[in-house]
Protein backbone atom coordinates (compact mmCIF):
# COMPACT_ATOMS: atom_id res chain seq x y z
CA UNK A 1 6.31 9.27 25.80
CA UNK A 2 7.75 8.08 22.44
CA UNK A 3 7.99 9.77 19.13
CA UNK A 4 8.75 9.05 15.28
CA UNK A 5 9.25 11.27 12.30
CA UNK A 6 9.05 10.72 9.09
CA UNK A 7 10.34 13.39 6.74
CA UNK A 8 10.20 14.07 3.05
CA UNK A 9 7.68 11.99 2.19
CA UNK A 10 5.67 12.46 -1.00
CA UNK A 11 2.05 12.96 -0.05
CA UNK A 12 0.27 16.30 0.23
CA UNK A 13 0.29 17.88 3.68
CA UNK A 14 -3.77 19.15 3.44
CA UNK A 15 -4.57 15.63 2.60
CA UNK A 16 -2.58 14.11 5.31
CA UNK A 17 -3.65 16.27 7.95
CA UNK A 18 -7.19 15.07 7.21
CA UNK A 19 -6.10 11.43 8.42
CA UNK A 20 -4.35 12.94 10.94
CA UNK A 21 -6.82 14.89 12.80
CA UNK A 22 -8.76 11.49 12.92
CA UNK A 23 -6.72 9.44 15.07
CA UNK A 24 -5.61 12.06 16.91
CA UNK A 25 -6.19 10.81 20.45
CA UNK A 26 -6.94 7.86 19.64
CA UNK A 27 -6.07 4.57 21.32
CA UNK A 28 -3.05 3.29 19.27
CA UNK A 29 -4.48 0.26 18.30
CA UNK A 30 -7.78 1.23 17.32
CA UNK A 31 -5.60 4.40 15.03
CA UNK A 32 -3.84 1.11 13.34
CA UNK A 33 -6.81 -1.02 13.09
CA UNK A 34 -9.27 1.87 11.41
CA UNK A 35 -6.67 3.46 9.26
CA UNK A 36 -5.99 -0.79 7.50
CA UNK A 37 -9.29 0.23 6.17
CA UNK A 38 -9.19 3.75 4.86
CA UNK A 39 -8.50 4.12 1.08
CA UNK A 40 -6.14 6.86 1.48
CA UNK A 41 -2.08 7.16 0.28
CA UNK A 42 -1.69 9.04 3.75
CA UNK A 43 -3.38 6.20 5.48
CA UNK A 44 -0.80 3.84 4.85
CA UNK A 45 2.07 5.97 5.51
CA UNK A 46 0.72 7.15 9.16
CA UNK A 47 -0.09 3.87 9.99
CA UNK A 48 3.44 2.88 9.26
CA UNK A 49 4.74 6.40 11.63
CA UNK A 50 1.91 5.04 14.31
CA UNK A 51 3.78 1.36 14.88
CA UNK A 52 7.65 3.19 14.58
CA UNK A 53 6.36 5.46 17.56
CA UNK A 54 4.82 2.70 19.53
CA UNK A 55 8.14 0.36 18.85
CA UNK A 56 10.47 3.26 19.64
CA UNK A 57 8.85 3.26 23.33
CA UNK A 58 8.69 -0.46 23.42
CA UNK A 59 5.21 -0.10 24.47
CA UNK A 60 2.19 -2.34 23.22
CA UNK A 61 -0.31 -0.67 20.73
CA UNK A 62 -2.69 -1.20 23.31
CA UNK A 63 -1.38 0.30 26.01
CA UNK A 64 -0.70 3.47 24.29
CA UNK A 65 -2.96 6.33 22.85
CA UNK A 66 -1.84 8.48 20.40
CA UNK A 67 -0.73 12.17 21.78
CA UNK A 68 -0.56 14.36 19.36
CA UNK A 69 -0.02 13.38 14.98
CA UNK A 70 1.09 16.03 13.36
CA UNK A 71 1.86 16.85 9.36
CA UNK A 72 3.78 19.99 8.52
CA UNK A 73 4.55 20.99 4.71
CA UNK A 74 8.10 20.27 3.42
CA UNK A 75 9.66 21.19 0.14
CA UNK A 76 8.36 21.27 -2.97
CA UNK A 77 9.40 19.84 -5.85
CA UNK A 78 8.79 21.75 -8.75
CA UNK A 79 7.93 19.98 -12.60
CA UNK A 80 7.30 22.04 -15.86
CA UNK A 81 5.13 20.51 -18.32
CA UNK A 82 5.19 21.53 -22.20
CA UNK A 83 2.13 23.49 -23.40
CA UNK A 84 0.63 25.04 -26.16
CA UNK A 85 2.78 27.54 -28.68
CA UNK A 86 6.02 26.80 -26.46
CA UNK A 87 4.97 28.15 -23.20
CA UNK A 88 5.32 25.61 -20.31
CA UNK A 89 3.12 25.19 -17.16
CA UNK A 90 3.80 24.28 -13.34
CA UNK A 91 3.50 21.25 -11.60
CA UNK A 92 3.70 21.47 -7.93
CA UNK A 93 4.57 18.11 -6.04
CA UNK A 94 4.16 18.54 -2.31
CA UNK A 95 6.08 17.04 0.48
CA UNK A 96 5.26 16.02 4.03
CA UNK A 97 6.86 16.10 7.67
CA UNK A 98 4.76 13.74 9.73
CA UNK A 99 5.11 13.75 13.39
CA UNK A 100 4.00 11.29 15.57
CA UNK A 101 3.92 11.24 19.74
CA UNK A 102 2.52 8.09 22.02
CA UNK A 103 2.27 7.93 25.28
CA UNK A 104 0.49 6.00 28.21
CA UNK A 105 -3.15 7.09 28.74
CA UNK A 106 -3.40 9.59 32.57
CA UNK A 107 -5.79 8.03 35.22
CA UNK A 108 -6.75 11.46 35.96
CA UNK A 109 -10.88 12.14 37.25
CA UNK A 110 -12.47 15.33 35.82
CA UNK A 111 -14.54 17.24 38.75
CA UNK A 112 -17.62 18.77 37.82
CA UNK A 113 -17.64 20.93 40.95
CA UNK A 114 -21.55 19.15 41.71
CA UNK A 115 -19.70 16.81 44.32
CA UNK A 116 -17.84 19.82 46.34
């Protein structure tokens, strides 16, 4: 089993862990192929965590599915903006951890309990 992180990076966690939960056991080349194709900022960066995890292991992509793809908030940077008769409001820029674990697919066969 291999593993990347990427930390810090600018990209809200909620919308990240939408793109995460898809290629979440996923084979690792089909992850990379579908998420070339999905519009998203997060997208791009997962892909990106995907191939680092699969290189750190000096595995294949397809030989590999993806274990677990996880995004976990980081700091927040926090912006004022000017506003009406001198007051100010917030702007909230959200940070991501993202988390990324390959490893080789088990053999392993599933009983039923119909063929004991």
């Amino acid at each position: 089993m291999s593993k990347a992180l990427l930390k810090f990076v600018r990209v809200s966690p909620t919308k990240a862990r939408l793109i995460a939960r898809e290629v979440q056991g996923m084979n690792a080349e089909l992850a990379l192929a579908s998420l070339e194709f999905m519009p998203n900022k997060a997208a791009g960066i997962i892909s990106k965590v995907i191939a680092s995890a699969v290189a750190n292991g000096d595995y294949e992509p397809e030989e590999v599915e993806i274990v677990s793809c996880r995004v976990d908030k980081a700091a927040v940077m926090k912006r004022w903006r000017p506003r009406a008769r001198g007051t100010a409001s917030r702007i909230i820029k959200p940070t991501a951890h993202i988390l990324v674990e390959v490893a080789e697919p088990t053999q392993e066969k599933q009983t039923t309990g119909k063929d004991a």
